[in-house]
Protein backbone atom coordinates (compact mmCIF):
# COMPACT_ATOMS: atom_id res chain seq x y z
CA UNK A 1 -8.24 -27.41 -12.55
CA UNK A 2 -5.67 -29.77 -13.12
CA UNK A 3 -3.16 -28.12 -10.64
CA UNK A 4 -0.94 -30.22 -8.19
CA UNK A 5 -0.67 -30.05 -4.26
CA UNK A 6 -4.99 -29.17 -3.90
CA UNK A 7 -7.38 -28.57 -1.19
CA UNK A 8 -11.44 -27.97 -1.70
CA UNK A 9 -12.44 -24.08 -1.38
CA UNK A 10 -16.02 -24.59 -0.51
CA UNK A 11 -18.37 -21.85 -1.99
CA UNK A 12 -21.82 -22.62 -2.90
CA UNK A 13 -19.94 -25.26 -5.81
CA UNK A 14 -16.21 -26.75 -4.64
CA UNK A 15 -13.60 -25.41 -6.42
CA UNK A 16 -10.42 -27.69 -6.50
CA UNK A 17 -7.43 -25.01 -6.05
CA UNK A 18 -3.84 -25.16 -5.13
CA UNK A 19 -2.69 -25.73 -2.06
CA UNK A 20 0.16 -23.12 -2.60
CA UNK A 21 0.75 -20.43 -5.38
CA UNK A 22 4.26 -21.34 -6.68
CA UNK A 23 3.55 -18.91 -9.86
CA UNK A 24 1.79 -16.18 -11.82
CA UNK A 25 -0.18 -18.28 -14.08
CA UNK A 26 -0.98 -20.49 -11.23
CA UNK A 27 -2.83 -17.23 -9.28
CA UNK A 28 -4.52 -16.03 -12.93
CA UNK A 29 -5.77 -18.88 -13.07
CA UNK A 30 -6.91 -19.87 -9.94
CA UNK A 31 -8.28 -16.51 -9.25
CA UNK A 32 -9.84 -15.78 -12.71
CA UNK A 33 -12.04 -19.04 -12.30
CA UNK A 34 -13.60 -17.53 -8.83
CA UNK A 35 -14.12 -14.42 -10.96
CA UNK A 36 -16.00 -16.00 -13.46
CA UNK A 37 -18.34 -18.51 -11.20
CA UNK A 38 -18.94 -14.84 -8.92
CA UNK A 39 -19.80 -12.62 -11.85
CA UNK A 40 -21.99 -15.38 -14.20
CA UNK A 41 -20.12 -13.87 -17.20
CA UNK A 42 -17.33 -14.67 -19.55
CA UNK A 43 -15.32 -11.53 -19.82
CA UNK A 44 -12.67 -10.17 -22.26
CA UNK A 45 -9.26 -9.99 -22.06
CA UNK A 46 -9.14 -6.49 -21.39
CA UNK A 47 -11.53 -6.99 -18.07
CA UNK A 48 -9.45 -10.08 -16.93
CA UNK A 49 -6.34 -7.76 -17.05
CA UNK A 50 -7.99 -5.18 -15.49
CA UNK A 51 -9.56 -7.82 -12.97
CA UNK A 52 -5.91 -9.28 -12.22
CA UNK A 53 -4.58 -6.10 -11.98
CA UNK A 54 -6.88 -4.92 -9.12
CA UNK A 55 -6.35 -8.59 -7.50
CA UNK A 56 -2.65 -7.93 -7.31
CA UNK A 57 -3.51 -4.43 -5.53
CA UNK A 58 -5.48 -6.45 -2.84
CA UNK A 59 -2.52 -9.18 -2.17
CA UNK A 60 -0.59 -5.88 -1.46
CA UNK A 61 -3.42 -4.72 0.74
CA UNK A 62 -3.62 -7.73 2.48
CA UNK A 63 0.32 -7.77 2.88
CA UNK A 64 0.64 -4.13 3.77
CA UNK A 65 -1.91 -2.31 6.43
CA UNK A 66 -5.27 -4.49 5.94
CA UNK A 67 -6.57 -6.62 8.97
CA UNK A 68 -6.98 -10.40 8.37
CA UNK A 69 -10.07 -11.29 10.39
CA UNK A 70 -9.30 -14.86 11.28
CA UNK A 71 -12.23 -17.29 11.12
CA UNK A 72 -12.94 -20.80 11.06
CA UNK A 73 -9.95 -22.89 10.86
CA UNK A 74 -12.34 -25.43 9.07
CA UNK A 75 -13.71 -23.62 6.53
CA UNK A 76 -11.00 -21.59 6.19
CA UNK A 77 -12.58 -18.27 6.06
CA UNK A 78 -10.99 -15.03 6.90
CA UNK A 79 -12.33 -11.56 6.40
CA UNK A 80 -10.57 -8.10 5.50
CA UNK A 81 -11.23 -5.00 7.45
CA UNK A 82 -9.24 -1.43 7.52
CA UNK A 83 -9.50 1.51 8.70
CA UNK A 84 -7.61 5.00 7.34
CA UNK A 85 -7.57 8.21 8.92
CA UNK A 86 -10.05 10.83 8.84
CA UNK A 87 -7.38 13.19 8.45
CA UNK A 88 -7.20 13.15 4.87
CA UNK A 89 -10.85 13.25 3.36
CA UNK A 90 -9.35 11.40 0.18
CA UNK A 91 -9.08 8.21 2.15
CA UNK A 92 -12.80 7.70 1.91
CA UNK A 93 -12.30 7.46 -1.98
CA UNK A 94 -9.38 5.33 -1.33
CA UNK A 95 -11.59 2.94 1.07
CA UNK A 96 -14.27 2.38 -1.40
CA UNK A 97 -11.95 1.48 -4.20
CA UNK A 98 -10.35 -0.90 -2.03
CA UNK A 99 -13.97 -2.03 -1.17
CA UNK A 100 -15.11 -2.08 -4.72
CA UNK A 101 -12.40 -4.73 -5.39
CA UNK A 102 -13.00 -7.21 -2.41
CA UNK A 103 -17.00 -6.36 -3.64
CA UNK A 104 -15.72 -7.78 -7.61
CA UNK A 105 -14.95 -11.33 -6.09
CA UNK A 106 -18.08 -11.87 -4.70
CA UNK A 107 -17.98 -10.89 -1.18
CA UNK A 108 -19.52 -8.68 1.22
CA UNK A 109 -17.83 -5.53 1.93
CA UNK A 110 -19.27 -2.39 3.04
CA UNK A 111 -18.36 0.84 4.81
CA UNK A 112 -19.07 0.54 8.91
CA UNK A 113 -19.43 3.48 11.38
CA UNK A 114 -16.04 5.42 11.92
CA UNK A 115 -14.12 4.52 14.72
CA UNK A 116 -12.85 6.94 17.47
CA UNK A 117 -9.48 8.22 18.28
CA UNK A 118 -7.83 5.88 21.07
CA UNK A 119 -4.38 5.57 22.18
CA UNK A 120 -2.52 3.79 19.15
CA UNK A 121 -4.46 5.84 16.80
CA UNK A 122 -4.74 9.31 18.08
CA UNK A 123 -7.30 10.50 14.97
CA UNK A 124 -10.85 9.14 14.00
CA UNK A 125 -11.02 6.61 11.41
CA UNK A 126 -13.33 5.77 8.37
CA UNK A 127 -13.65 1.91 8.81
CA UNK A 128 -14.52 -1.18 5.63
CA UNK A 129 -15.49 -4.67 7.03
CA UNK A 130 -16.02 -7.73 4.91
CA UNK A 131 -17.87 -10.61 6.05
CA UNK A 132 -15.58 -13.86 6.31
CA UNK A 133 -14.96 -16.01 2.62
CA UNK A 134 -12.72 -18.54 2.06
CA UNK A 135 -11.44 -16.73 -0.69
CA UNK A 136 -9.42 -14.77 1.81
CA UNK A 137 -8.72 -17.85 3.63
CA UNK A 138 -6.97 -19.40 0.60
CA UNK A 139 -5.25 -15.86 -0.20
CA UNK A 140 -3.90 -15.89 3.25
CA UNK A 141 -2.36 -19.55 3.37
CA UNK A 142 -1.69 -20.14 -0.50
CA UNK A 143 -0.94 -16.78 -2.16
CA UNK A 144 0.72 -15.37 0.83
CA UNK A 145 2.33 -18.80 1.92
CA UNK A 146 1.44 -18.25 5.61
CA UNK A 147 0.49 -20.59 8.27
CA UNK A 148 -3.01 -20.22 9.50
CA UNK A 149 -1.89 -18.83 13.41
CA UNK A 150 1.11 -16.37 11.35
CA UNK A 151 0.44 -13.29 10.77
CA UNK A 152 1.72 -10.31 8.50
CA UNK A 153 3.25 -8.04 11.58
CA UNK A 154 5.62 -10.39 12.60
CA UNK A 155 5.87 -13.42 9.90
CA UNK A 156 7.58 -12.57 6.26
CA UNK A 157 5.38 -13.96 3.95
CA UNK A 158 6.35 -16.63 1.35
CA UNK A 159 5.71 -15.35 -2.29
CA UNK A 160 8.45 -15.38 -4.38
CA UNK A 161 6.41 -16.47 -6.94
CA UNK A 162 4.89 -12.38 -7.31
CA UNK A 163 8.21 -12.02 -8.75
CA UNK A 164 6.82 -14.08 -12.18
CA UNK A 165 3.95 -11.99 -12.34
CA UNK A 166 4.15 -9.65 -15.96
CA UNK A 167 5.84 -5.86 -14.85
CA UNK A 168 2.24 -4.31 -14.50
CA UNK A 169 0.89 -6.61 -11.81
CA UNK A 170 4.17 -6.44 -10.25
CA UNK A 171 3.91 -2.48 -10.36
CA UNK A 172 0.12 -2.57 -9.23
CA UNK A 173 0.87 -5.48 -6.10
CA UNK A 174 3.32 -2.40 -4.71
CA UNK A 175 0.87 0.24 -5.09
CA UNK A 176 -1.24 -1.55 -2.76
CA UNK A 177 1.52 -1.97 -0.26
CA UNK A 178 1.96 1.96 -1.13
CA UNK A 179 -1.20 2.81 -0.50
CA UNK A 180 -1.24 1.12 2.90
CA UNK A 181 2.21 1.48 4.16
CA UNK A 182 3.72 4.02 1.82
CA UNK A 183 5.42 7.60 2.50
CA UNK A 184 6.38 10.18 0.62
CA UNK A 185 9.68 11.74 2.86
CA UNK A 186 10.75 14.50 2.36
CA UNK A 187 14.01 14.33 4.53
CA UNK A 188 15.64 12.99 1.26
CA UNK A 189 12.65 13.44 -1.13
CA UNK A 190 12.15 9.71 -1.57
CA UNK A 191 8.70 7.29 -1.42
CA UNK A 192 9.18 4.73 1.61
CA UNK A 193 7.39 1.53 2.39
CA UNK A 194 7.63 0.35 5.60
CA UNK A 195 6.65 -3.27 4.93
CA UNK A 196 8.76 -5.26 8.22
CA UNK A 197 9.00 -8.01 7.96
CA UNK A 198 9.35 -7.97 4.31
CA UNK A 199 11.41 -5.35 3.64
CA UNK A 200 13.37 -7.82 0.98
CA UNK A 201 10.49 -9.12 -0.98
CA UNK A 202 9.43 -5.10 -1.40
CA UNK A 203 13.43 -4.49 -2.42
CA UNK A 204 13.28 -7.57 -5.07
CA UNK A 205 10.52 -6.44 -6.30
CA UNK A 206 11.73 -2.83 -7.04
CA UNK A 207 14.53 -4.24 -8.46
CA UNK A 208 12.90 -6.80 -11.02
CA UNK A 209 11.51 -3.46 -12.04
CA UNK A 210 15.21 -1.67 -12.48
CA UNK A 211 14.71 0.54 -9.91
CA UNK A 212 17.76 1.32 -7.11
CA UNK A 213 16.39 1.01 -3.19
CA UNK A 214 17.74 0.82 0.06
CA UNK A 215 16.84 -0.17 3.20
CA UNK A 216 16.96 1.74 6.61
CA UNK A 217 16.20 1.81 9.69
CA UNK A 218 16.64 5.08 11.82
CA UNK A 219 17.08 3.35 15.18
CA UNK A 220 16.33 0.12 17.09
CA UNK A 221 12.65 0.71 17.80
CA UNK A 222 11.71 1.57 14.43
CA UNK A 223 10.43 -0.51 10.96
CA UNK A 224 13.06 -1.07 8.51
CA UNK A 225 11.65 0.45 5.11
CA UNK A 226 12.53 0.71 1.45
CA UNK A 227 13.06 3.97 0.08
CA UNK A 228 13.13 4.53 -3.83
CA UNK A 229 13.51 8.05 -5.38
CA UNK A 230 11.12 10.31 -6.18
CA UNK A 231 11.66 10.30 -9.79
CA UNK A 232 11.55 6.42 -9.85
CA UNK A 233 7.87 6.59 -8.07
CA UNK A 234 6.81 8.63 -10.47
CA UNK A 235 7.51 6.73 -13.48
CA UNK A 236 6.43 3.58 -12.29
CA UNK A 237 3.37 5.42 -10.39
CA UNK A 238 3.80 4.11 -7.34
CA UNK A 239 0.33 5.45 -5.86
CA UNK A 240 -2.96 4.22 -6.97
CA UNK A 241 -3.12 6.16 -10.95
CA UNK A 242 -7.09 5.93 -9.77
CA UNK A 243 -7.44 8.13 -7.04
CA UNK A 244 -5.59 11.56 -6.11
CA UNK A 245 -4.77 10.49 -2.76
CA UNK A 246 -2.69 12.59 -0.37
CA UNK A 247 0.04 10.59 -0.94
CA UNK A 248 0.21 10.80 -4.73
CA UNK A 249 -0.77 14.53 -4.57
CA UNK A 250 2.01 15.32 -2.41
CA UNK A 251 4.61 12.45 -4.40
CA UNK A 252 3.70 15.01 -7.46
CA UNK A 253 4.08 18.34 -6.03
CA UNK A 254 7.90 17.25 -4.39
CA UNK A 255 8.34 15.90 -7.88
CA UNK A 256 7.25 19.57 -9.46
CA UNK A 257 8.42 21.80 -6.65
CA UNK A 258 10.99 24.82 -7.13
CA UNK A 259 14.06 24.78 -4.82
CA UNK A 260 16.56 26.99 -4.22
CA UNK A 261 20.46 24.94 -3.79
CA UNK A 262 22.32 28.44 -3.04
CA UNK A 263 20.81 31.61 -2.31
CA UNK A 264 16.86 32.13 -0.93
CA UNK A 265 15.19 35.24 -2.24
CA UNK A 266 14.04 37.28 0.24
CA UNK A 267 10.90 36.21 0.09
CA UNK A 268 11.59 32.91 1.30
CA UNK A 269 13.72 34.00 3.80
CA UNK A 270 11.38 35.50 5.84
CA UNK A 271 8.43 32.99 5.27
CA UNK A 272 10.72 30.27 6.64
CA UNK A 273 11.55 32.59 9.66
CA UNK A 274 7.67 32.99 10.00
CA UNK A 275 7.22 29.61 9.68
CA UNK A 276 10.19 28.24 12.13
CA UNK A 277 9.01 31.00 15.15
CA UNK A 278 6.06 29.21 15.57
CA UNK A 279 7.18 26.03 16.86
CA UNK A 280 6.05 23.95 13.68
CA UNK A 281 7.80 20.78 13.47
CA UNK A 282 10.06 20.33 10.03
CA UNK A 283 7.63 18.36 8.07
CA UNK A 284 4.99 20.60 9.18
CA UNK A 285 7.47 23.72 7.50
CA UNK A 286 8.20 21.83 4.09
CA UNK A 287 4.42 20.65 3.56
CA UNK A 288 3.22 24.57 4.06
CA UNK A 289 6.07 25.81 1.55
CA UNK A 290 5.28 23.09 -1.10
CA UNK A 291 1.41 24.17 -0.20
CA UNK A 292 1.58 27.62 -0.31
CA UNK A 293 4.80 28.70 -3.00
CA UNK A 294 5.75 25.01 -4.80
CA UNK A 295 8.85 25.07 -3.12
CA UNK A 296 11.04 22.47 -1.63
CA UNK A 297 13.69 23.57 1.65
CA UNK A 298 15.78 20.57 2.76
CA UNK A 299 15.67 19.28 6.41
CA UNK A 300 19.07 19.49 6.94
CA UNK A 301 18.65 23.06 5.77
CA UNK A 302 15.66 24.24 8.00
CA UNK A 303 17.77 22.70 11.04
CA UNK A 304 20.59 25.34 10.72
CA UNK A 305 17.91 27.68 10.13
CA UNK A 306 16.58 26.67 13.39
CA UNK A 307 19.80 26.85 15.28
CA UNK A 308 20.77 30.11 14.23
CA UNK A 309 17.58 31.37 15.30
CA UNK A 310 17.58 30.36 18.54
């Protein structure tokens, strides 16, 4: 590749790639090459779109909620492991696509035993390991633009150059951050991604895409995080359009529910006092309601509820 600022990515041939991604075509074609020598085919169009789709979906991934296995400095290998919570059964689907993807460039990945609840995470986990590839070493340092001893918790990462990407790969790069560190919030009935330190690459993005965003913080100790509307994450699709995740089922049942701006039938009235008398918290309320009758209650609502019960 005739591409300036190069290092050797040693696989079992050297590829000659950039040293940083300054640009869509740069990545394509970087990344298409590995695809090709991995796979021992020359696909079509339609699978290299497909193919740099899901590639964008794993940068997000690896920005958002993926660990980034650090391995030798020399070879500059790094491997990608994540867990997601038992909680939701749907996660296991979600894990294996995100496996499938890692598995499409030629590398290892597999499903490991499920970890245990511990103190950070208070609910078992299914767990995906891969083994170490440079691949991910040169995602990490060129695509990413992060030093080797940086990491995504703390460091911004240095990609402007995902803003010159065509609008689908732009869409799919957020779904992975969605699907990692995505919300659906139904204080305000908005999608949040809570992507600190790069809460202003997620808000540029959004906004190449003409969609409004803002970011918040609720107090000191908390992640900033973007919030865009519910109707805006449903036209772009902000969830993987693969897999009915949690996430995406509940995005489209706020986006479908019934509400009620002035008066409750009775009905409602006394499910909500049902609900509220037994100590459920205010998520916990809105998520039975929307499960049980399609219907959407405001916080702010269910608060005064609460008060004037008491």
């Amino acid at each position: 590749m005739s591409l300036t600022g190069v290092f050797r990515l040693r696989l079992a041939h050297d590829f000659q790639v950039p040293a940083k991604v300054h640009s869509h075509e740069e990545f394509a074609e970087t990344i298409l090459s590995l695809w090709r020598f991995a796979s021992e085919k020359m696909p079509s169009l339609d699978e290299e779109f497909a193919f740099l789709c899901s590639m964008y979906y794993l940068l997000g991934w690896m920005v958002g909620d993926a660990g980034k296995g650090m391995g030798s400095r020399r070879r500059h290998t790094v491997r990608i492991r994540y867990e997601l919570s038992k909680k939701h059964p749907e996660n296991l689907e979600l894990g294996n696509y995100v496996k499938q993807v890692i598995q499409n460039l030629g590398v290892w990945c597999e499903r490991m035993a499920d970890r245990p609840a511990r103190r950070h995470k208070p609910l078992e986990s299914y767990y995906w390991d891969s083994h170490y590839s440079p691949i991910f070493g040169w995602m990490f340092t060129a695509c990413l633009g992060l030093e080797w001893d940086e990491r995504t918790s703390y460091d911004p990462v240095v990609m402007d150059w995902v803003l010159t990407a065509p609008e689908d790969m732009r869409i799919w790069f957020l779904r992975g951050l969605a699907d990692s560190d995505g919300d659906v919030d139904f204080r305000d009935r908005s999608v949040s991604i809570t992507s600190q330190p790069n809460t202003d690459l997620v808000s540029r993005l959004l906004g190449s895409l003409g969609i409004h965003n803002s970011i918040s913080c609720e107090n000191k100790r908390d992640m900033a995080r973007v919030s865009l509307s519910i109707s805006d994450a449903v036209r772009i699709g902000i969830f993987n359009p693969s897999i009915m995740t949690h996430r995406r089922k509940l995005l489209e049942r706020l986006a479908n529910a019934r509400t009620f701006p002035r008066h409750w039938p009775l009905w409602l009235e006394a499910r909500v006092e049902t609900l509220l008398s037994q100590n459920l918290g205010l998520r916990e309320v809105c998520e039975t309601l929307l499960e049980e009758r399609n219907v959407y209650v405001r916080y702010n609502t269910l608060k005064r509820k609460r008060r004037r019960m008491l």
